[in-house]
Protein backbone atom coordinates (compact mmCIF):
# COMPACT_ATOMS: atom_id res chain seq x y z
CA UNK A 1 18.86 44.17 -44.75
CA UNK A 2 19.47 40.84 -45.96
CA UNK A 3 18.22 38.09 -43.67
CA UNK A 4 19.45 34.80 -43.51
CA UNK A 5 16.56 31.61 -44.15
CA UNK A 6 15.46 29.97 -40.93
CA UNK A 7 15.17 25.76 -40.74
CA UNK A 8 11.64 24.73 -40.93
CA UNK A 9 11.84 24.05 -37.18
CA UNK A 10 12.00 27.33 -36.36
CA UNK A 11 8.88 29.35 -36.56
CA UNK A 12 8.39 32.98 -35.88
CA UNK A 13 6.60 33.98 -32.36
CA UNK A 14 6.92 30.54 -31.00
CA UNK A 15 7.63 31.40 -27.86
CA UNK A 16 6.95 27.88 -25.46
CA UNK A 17 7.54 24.30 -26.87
CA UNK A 18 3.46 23.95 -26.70
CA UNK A 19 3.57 26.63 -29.74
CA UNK A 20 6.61 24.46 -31.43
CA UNK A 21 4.58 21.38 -30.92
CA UNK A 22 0.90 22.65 -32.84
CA UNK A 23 2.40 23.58 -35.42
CA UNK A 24 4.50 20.19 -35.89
CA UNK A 25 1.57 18.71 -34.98
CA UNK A 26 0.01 20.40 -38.12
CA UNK A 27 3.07 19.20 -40.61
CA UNK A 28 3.60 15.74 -39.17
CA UNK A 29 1.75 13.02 -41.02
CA UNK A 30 0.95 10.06 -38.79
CA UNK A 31 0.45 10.07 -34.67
CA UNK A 32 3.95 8.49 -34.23
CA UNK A 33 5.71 11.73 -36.19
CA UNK A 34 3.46 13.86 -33.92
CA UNK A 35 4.51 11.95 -30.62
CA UNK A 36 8.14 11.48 -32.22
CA UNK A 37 8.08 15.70 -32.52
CA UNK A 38 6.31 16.30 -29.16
CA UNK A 39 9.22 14.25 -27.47
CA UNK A 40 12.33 15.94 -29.25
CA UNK A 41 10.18 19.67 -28.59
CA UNK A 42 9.68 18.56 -24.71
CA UNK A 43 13.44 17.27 -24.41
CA UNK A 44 14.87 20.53 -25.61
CA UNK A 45 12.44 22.45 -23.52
CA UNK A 46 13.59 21.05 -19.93
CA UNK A 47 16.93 22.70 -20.20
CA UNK A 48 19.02 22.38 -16.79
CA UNK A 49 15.99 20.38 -15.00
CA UNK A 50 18.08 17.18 -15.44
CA UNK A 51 20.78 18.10 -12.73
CA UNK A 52 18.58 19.15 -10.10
CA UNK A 53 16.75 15.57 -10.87
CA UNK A 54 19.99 13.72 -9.78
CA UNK A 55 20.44 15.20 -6.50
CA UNK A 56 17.33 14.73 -5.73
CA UNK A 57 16.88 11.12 -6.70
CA UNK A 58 20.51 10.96 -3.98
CA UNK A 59 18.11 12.93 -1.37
CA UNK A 60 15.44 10.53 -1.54
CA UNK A 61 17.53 7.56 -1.20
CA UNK A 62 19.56 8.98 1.96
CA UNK A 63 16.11 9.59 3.48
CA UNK A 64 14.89 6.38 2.51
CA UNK A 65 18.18 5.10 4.10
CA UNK A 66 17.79 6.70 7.08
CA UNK A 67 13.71 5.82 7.06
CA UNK A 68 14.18 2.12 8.64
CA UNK A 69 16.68 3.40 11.75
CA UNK A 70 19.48 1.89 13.61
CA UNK A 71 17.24 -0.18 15.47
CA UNK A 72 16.30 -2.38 12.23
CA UNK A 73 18.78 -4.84 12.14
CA UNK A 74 18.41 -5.94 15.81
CA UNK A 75 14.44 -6.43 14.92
CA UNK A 76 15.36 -8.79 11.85
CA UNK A 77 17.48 -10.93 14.32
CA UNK A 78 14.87 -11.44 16.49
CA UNK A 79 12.26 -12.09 13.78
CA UNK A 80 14.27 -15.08 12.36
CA UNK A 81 14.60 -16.79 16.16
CA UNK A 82 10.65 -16.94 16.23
CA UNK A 83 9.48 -20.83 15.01
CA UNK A 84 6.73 -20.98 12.96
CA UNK A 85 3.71 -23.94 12.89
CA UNK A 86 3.34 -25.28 9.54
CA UNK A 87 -0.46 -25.77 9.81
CA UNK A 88 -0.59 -21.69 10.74
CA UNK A 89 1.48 -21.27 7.62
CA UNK A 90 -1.12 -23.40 5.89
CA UNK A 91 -3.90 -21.17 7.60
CA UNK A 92 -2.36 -17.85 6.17
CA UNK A 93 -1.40 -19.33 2.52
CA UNK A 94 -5.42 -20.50 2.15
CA UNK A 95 -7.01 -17.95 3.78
CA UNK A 96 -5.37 -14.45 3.20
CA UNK A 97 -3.81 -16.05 -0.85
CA UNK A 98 0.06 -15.38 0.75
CA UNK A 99 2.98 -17.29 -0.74
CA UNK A 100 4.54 -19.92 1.74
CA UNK A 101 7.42 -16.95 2.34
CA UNK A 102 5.35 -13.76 2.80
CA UNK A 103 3.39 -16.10 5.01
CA UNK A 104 6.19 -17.09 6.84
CA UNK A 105 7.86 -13.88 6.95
CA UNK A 106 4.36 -12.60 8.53
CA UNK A 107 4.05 -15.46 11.66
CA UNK A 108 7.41 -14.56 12.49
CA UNK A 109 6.47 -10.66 12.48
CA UNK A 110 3.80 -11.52 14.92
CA UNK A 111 5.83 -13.97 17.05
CA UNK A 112 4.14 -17.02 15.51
CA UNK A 113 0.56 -15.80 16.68
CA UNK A 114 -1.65 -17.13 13.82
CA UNK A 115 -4.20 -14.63 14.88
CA UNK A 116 -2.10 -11.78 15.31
CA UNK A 117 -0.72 -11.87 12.11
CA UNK A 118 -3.79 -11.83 10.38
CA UNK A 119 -4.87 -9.17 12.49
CA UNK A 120 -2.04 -7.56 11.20
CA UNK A 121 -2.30 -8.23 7.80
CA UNK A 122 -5.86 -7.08 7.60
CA UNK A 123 -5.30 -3.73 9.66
CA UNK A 124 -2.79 -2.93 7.07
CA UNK A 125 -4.77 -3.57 3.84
């Protein structure tokens, strides 16, 4: 029987891309024609995995949707009403290392209540 040459890519009993990739590991010269190799070996190796990926990724960012709630918008109203001291902004920038808006965004979170909001911002770290 006459049998047709294989590439040099294909090598007998490799069974798993792990195989594929020692022995390109063993012709490849430098580190970036092994990691070049190990890349093109995985990327053929992951088949149909690519599909199932997407609808996932759509999954996660319905739930992630749905995470905050209906009741979020009507909380961000009420946040912005709050007034905020600018010697308690002052307090949280200096104390807690905040930017002016995260420590704005913080006072109004805790209805202005310099204490509470470091309360807050300490029970959370």
């Amino acid at each position: 029987m006459a049998e047709e040459p294989q590439p040099k890519t294909v090598h007998e009993g490799a069974t798993t891309a792990g195989d594929a990739e020692e022995d390109v590991q063993a012709t490849a010269k430098s580190a970036e024609d092994r990691k070049a190799a190990a890349a093109l070996a995985s990327l053929d190796a992951r088949g149909d995995d690519s599909g199932s990926a997407a609808v996932d990724q759509d999954a996660v960012s319905k739930a992630m949707k749905n995470l905050g709630g209906a009741g979020g918008a009507a909380d961000k109203k009420d946040v912005r009403k709050v007034k905020v001291d600018a010697a308690d902004v002052a307090l949280l920038v200096d104390e807690l290392d905040l930017t002016k808006p995260k420590a704005t965004e913080l006072l109004k979170a805790n209805e202005g209540d310099a204490v509470k909001a470091i309360k807050a911002f300490i029970a959370v770290s």
